[in-house]
N, C-alpha and C. Protein backbone atom coordinates (compact mmCIF):
# COMPACT_ATOMS: atom_id res chain seq x y z
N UNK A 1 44.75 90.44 90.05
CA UNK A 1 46.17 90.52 90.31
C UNK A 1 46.83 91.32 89.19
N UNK A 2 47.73 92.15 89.51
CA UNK A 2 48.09 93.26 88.88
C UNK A 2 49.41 92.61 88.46
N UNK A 3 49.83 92.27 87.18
CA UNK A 3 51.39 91.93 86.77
C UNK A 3 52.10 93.46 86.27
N UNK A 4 53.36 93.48 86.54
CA UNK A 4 54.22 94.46 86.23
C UNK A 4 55.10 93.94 85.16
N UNK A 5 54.67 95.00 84.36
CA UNK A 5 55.42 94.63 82.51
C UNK A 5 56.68 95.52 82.43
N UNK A 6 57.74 94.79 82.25
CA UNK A 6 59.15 95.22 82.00
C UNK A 6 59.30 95.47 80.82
N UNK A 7 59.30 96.90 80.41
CA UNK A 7 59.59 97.38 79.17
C UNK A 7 61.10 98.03 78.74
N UNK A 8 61.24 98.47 77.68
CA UNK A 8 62.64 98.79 77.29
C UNK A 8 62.82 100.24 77.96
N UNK A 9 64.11 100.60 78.64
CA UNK A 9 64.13 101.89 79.32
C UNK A 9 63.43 102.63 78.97
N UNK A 10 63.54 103.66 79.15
CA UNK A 10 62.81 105.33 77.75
C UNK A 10 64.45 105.94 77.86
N UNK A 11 64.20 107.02 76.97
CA UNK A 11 65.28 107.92 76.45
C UNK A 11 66.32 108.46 77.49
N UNK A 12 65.38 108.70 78.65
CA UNK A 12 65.75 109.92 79.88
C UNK A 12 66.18 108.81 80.73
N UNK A 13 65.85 107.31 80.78
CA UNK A 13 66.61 106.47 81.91
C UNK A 13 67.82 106.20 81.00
N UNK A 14 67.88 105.80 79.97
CA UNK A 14 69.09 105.46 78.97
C UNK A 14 69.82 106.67 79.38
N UNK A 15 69.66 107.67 79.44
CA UNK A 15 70.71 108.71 79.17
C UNK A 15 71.33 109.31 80.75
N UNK A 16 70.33 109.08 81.69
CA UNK A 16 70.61 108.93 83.08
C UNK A 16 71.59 108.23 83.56
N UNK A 17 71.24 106.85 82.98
CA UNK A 17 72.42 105.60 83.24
C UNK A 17 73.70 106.14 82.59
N UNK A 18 73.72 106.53 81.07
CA UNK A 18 74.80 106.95 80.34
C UNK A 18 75.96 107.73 81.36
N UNK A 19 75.28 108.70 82.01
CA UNK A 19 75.79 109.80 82.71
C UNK A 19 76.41 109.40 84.24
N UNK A 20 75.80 108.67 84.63
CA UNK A 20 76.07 107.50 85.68
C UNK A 20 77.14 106.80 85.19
N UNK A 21 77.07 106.19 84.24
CA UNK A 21 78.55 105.20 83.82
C UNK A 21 79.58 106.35 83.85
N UNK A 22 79.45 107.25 83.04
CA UNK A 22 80.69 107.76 82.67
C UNK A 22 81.18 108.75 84.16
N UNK A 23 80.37 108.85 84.88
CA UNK A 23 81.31 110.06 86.02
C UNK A 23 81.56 108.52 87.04
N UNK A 24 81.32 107.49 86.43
CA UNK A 24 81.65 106.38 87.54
C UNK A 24 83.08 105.98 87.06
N UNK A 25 83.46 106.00 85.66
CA UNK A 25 84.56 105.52 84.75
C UNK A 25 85.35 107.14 85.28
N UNK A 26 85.24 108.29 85.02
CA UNK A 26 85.80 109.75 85.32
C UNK A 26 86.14 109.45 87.13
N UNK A 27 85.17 109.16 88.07
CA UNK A 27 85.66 109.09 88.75
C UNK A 27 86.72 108.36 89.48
N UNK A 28 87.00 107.05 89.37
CA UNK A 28 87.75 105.98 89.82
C UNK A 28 89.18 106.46 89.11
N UNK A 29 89.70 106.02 90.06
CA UNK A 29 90.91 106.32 90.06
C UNK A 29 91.95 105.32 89.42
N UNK A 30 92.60 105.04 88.75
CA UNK A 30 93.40 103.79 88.22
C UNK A 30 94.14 103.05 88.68
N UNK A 31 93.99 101.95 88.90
CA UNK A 31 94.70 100.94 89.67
C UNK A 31 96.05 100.09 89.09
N UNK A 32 97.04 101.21 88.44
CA UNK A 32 98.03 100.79 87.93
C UNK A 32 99.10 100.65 88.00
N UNK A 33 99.29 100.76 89.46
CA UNK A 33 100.68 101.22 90.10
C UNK A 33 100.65 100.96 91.77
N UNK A 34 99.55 100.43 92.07
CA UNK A 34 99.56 100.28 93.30
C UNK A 34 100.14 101.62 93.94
N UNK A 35 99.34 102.84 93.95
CA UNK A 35 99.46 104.05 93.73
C UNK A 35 99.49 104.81 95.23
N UNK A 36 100.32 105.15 95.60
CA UNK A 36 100.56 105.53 96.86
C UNK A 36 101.68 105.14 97.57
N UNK A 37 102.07 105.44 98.69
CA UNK A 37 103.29 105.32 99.40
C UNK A 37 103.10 103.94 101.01
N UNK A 38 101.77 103.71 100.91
CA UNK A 38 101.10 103.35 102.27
C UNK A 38 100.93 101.57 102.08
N UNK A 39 101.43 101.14 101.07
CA UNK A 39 101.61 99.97 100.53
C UNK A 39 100.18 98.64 100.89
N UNK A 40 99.58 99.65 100.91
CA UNK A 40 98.19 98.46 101.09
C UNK A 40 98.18 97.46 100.02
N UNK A 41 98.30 97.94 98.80
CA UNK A 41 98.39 97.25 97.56
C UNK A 41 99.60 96.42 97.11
N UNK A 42 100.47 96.64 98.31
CA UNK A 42 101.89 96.09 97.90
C UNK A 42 102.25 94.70 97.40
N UNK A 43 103.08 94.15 97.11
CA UNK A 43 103.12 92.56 96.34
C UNK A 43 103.30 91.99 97.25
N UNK A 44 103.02 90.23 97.64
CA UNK A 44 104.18 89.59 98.30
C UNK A 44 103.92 88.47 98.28
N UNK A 45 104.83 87.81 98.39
CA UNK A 45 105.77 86.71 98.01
C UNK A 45 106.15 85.77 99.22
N UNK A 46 105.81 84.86 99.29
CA UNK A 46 106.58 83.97 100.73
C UNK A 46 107.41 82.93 99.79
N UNK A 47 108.32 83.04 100.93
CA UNK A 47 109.73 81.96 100.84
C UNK A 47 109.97 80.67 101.29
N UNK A 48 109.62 80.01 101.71
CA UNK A 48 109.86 79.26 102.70
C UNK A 48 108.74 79.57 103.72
N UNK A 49 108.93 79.87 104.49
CA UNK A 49 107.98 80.22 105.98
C UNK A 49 108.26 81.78 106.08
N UNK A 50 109.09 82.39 104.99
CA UNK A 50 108.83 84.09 105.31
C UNK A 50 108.39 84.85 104.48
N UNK A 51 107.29 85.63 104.71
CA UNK A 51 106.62 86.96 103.87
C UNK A 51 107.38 87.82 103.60
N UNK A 52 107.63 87.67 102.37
CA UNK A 52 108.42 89.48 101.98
C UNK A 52 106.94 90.28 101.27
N UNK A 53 107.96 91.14 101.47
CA UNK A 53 107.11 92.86 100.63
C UNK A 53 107.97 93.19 99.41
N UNK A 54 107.43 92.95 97.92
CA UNK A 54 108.01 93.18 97.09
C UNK A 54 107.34 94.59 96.95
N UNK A 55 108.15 95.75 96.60
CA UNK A 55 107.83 97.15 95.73
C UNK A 55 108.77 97.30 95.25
N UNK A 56 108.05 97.56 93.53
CA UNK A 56 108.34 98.24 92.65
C UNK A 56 108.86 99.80 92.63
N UNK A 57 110.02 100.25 91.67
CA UNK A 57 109.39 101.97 91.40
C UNK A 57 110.40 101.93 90.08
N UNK A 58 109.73 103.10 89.34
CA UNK A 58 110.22 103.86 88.32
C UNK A 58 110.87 104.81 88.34
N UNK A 59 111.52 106.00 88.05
CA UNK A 59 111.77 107.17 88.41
C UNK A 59 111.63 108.17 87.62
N UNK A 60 110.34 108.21 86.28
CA UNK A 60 110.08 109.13 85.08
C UNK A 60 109.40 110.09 86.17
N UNK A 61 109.30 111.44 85.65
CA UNK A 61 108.18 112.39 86.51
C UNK A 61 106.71 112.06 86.64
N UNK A 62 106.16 111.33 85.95
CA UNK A 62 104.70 110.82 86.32
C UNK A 62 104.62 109.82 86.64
N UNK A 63 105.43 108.80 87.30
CA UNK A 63 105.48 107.92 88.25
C UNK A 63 105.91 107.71 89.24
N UNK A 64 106.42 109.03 89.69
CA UNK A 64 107.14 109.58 91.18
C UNK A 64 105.88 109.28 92.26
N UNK A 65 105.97 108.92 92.87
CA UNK A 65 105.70 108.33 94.12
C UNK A 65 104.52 106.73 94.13
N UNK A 66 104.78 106.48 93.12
CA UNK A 66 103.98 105.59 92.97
C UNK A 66 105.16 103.87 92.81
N UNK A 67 104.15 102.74 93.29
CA UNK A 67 105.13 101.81 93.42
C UNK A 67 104.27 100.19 92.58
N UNK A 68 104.85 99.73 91.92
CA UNK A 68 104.50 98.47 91.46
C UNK A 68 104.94 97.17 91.89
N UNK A 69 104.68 96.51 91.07
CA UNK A 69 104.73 94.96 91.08
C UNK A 69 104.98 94.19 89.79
N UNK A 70 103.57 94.09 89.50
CA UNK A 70 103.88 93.16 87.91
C UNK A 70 103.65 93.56 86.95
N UNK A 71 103.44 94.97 86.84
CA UNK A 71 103.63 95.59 85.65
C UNK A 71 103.89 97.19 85.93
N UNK A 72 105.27 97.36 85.16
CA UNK A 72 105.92 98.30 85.21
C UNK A 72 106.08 99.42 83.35
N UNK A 73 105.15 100.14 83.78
CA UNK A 73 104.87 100.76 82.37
C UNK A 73 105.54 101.32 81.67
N UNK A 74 106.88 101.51 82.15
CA UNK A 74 107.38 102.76 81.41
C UNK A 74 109.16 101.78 81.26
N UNK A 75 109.92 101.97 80.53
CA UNK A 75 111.47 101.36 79.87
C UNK A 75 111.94 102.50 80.87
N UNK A 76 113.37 102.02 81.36
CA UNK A 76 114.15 102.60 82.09
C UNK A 76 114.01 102.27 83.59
N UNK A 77 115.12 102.74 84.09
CA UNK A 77 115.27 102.31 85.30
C UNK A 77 114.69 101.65 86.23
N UNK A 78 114.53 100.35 86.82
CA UNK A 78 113.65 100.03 87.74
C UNK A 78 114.55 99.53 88.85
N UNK A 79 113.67 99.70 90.22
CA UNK A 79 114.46 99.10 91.73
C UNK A 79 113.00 98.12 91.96
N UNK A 80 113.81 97.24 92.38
CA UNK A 80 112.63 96.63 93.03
C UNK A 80 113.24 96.18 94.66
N UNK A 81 112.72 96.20 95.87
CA UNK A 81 112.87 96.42 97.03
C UNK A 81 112.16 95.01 97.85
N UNK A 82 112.82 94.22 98.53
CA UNK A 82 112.19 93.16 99.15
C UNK A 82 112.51 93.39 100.41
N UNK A 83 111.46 93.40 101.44
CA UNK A 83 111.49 92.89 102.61
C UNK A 83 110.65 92.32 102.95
N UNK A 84 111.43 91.59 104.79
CA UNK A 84 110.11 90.70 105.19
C UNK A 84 109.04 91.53 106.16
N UNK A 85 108.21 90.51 106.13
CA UNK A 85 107.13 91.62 106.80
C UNK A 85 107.40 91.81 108.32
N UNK A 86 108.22 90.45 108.82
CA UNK A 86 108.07 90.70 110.22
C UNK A 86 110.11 90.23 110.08
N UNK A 87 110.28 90.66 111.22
CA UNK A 87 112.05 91.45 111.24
C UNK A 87 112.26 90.50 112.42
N UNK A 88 113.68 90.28 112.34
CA UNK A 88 114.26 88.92 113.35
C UNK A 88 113.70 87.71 112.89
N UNK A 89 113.68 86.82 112.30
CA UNK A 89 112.95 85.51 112.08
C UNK A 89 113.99 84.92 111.98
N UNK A 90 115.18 85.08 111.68
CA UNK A 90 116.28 84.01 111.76
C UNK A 90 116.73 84.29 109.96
N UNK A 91 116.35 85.09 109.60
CA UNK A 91 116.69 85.06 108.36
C UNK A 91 118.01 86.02 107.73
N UNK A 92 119.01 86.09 107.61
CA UNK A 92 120.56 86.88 107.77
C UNK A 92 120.72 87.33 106.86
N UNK A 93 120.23 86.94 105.35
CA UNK A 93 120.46 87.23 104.01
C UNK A 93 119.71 87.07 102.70
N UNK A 94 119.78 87.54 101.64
CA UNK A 94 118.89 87.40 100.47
C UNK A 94 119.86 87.82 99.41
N UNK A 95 119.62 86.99 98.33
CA UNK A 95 120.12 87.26 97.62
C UNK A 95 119.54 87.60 96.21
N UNK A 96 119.63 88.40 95.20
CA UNK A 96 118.62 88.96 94.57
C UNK A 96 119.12 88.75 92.88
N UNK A 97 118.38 88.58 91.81
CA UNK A 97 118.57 87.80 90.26
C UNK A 97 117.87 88.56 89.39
N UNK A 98 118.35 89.42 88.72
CA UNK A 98 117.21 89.68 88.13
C UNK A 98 117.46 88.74 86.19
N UNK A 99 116.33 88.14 85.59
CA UNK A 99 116.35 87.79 84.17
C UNK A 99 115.43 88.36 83.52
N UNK A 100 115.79 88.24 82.11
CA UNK A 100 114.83 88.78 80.88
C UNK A 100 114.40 87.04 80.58
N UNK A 101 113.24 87.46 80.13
CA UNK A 101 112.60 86.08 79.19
C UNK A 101 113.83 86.08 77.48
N UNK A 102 114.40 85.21 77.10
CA UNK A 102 114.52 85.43 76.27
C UNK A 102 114.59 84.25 75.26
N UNK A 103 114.16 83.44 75.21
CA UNK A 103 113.58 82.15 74.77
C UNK A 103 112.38 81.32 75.30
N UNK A 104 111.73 81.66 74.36
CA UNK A 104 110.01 80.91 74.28
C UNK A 104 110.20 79.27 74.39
N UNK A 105 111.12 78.99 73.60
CA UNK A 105 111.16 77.12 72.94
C UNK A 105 111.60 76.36 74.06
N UNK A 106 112.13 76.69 74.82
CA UNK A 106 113.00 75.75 75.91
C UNK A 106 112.39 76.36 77.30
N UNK A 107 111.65 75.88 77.82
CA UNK A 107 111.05 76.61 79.34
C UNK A 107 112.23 76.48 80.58
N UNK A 108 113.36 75.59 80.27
CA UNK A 108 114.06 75.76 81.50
C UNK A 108 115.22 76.27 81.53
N UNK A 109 115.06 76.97 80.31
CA UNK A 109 116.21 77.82 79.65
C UNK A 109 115.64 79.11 79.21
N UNK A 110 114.29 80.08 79.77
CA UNK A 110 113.68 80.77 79.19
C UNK A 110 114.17 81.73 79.35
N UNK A 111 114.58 81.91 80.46
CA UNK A 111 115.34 83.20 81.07
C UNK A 111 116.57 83.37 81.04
N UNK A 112 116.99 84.37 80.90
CA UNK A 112 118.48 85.18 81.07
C UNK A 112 119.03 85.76 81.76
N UNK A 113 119.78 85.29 83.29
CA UNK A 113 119.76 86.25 84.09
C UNK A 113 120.94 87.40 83.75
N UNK A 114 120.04 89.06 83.63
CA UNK A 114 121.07 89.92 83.48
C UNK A 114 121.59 91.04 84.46
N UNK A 115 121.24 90.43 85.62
CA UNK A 115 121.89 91.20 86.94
C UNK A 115 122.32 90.25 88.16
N UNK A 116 123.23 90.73 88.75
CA UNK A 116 122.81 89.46 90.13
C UNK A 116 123.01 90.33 91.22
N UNK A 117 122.88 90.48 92.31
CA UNK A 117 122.80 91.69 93.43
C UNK A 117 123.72 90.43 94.26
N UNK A 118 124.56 91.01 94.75
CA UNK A 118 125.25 90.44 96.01
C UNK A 118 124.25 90.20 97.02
N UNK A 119 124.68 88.57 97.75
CA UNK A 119 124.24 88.75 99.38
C UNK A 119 124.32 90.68 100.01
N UNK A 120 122.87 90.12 100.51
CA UNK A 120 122.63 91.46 101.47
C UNK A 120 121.94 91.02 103.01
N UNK A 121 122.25 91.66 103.65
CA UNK A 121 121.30 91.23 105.11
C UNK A 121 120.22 91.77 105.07
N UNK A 122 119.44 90.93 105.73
CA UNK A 122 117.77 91.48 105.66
C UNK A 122 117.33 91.56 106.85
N UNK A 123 118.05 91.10 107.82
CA UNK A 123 117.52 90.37 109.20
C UNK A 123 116.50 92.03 109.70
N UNK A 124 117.57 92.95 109.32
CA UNK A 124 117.05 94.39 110.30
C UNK A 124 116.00 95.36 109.08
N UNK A 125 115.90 94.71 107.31
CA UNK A 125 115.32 95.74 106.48
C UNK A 125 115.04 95.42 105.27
N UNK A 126 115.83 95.99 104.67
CA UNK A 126 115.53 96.33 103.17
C UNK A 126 116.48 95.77 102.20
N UNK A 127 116.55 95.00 101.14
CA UNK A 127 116.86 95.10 100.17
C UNK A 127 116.39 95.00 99.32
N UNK A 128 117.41 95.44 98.03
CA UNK A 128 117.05 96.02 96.65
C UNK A 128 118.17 95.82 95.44
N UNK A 129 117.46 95.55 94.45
CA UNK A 129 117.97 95.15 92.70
C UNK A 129 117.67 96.22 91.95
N UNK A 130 118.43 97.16 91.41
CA UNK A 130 118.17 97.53 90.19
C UNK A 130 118.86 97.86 89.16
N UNK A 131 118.22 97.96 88.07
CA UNK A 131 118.83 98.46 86.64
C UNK A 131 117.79 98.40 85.59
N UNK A 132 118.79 99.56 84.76
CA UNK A 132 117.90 100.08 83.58
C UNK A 132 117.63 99.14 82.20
N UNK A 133 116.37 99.23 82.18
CA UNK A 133 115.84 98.35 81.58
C UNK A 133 115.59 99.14 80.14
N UNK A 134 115.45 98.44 78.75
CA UNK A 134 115.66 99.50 77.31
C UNK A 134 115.08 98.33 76.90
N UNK A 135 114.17 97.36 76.84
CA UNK A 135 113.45 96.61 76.01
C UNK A 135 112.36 96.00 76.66
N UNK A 136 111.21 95.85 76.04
CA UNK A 136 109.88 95.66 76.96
C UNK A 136 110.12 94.05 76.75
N UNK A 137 109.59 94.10 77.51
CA UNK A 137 109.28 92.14 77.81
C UNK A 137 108.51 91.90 78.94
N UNK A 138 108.96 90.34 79.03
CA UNK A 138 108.86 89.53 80.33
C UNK A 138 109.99 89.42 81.32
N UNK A 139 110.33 89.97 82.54
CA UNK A 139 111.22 89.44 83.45
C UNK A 139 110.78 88.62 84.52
N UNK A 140 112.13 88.21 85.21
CA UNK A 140 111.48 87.36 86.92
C UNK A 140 112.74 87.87 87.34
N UNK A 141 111.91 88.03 88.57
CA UNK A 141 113.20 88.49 90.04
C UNK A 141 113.15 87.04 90.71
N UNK A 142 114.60 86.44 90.91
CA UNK A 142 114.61 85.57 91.73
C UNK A 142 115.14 85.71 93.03
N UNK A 143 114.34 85.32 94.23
CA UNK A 143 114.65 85.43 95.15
C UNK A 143 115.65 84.09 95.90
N UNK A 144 116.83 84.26 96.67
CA UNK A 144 117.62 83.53 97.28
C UNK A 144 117.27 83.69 98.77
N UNK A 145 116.80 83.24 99.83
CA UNK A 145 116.82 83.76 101.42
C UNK A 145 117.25 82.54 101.81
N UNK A 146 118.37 82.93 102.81
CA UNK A 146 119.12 82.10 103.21
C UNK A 146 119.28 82.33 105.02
N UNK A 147 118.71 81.73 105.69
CA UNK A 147 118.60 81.97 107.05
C UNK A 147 120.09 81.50 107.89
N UNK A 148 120.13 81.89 109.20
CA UNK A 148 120.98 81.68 110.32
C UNK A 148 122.21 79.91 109.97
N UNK A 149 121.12 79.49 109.81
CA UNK A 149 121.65 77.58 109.41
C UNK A 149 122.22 77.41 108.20
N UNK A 150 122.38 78.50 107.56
CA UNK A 150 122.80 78.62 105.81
C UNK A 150 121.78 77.95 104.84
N UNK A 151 120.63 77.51 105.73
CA UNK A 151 119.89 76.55 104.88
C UNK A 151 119.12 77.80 103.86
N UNK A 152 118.98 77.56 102.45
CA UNK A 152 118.49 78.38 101.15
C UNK A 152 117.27 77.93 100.40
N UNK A 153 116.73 79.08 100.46
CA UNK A 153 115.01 78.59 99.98
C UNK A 153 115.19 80.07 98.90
N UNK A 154 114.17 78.96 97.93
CA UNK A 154 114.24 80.16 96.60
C UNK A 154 112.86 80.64 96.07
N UNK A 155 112.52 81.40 95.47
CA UNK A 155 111.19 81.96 94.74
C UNK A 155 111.35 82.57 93.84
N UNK A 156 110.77 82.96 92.82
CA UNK A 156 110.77 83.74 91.87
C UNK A 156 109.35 84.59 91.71
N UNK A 157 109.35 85.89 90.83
CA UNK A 157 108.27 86.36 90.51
C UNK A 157 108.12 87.48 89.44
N UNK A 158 107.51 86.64 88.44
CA UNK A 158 107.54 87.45 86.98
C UNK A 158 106.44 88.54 86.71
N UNK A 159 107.12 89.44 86.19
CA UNK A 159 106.68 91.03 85.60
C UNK A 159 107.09 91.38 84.29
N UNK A 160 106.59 92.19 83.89
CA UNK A 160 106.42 93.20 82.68
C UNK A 160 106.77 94.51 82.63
N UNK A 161 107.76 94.87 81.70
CA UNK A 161 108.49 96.29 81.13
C UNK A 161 108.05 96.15 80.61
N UNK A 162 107.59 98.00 80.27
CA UNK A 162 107.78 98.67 78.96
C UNK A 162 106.27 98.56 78.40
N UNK A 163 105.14 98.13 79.41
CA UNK A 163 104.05 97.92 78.80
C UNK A 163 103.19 98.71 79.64
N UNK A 164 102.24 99.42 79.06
CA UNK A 164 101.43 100.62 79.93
C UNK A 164 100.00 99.93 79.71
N UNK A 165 100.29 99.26 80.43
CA UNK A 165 98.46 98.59 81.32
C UNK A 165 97.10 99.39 81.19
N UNK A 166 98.04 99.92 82.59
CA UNK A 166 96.65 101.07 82.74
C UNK A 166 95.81 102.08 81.40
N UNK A 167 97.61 102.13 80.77
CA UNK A 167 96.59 103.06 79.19
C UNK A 167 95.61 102.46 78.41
N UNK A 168 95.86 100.89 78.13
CA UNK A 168 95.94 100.00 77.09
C UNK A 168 94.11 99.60 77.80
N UNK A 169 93.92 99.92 79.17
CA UNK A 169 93.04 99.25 79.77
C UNK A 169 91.71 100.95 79.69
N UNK A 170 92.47 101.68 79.29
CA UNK A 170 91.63 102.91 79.70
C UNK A 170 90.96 103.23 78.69
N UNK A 171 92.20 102.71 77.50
CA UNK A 171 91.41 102.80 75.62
C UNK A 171 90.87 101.79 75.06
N UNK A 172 90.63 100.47 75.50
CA UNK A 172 89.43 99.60 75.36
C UNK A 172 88.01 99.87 76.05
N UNK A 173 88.49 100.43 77.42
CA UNK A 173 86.96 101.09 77.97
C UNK A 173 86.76 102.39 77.37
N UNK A 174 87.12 103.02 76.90
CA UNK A 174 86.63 104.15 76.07
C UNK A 174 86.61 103.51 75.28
N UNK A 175 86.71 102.75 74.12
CA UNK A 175 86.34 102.27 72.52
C UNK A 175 84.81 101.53 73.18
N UNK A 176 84.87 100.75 74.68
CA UNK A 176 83.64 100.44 74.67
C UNK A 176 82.61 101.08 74.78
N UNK A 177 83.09 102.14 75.75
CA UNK A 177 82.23 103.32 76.18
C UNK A 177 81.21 103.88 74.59
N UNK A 178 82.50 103.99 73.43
CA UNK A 178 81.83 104.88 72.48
C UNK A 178 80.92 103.93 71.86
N UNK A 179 81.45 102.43 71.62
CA UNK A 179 80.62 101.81 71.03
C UNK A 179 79.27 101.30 71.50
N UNK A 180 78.80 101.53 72.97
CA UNK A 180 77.74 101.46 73.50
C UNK A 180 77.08 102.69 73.30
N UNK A 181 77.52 103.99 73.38
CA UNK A 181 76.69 104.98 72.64
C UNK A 181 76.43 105.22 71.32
N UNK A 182 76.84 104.46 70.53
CA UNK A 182 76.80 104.62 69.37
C UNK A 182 75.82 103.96 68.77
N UNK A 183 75.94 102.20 69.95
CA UNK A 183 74.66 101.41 69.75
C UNK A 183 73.52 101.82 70.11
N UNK A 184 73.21 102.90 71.75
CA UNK A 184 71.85 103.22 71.78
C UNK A 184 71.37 104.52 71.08
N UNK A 185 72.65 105.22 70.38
CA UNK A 185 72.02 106.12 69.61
C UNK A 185 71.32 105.78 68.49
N UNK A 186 71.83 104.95 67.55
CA UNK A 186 71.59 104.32 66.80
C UNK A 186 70.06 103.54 66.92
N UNK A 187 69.84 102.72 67.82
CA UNK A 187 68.75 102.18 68.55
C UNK A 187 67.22 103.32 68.11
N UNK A 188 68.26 104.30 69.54
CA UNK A 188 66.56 105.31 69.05
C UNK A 188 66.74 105.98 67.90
N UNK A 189 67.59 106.16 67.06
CA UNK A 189 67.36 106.71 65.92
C UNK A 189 66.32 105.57 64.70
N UNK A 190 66.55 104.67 65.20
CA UNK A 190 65.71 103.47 64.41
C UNK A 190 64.50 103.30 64.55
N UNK A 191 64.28 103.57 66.17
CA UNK A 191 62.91 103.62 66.77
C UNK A 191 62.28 105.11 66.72
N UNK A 192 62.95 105.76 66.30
CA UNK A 192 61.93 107.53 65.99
C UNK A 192 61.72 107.45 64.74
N UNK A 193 62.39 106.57 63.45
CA UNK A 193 62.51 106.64 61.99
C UNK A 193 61.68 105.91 61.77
């Protein structure tokens, strides 16, 4: 009986794989924005018994057409846009909150609300909150939906300004990237010496 001995790669599979990781890391595309217009990736949120569609947007030139959720990378202006997924349900209005986190010590006092959006009707679409934002943090959008019966059901859902994810996520995998080549260079330089 013939056993098969698992040995340490050789040079040319190490460096095969190497080349493999990295056009696999080069190729993929970044998942930081829920990136596109077609909202597959979109947020959402139920209320009560109704699904909304939360999207995000920015309006800098390299985040033009792209739409978020819970993390919004860039300071300045944000809209955020709620609807429900399915239209007529009995639902007439929403009302929209936006707060900053601004106390850690007291959790039921954490937030600050610094916008409030008037009742809007939703029954037939769309509504939307925004304003310009100039300090990174923690926020929550609170949601108000208030159906036909006046009866009011609430939700909330917290996000992040001013913090670039996707970068922060692209330069730990490159610091890992280098530090794994550095380890198998190192490796065979030990094993040829």
């Amino acid at each position: 009986m013939r056993r098969l001995i698992i040995t340490r790669p050789s040079k040319a599979c190490r460096a095969r794989l190497l080349i493999i990781a990295l056009f696999s890391v080069m190729i993929n595309q970044p998942a930081s924005a829920h990136n596109g217009v077609d909202h597959n990736n979109s947020c959402f949120l139920t209320v009560g018994d109704t699904r909304l569609r939360i999207s995000g947007y920015q309006f800098q030139p390299e985040l033009e057409g792209k739409h978020f959720c819970h993390f919004f990378p860039e300071l300045g202006q944000i809209v955020l846009a709620v609807e429900p997924l399915e239209e007529g349900r009995g639902k007439s209005a929403v009302a929209l909150e936006l707060a900053a986190l601004t106390a850690w010590s007291s959790p039921g006092q954490a937030f600050t609300v610094i916008k409030r959006q008037a009742e809007q009707p939703i029954d037939t679409g769309l509504a939307s909150i925004s304003q310009t934002i100039a300090q990174r943090g923690i926020y929550k959008l609170n949601i108000d939906l208030k159906d036909d019966f006046g009866n009011r059901r609430q939700q909330s859902m917290v996000f992040l300004v001013g913090i670039p994810v996707t970068k922060i996520l692209v330069m730990i995998a490159g610091g890992l990237l280098v530090f794994i080549v550095g380890f198998a260079g190192l490796s065979g330089l030990k094993k040829e010496g």
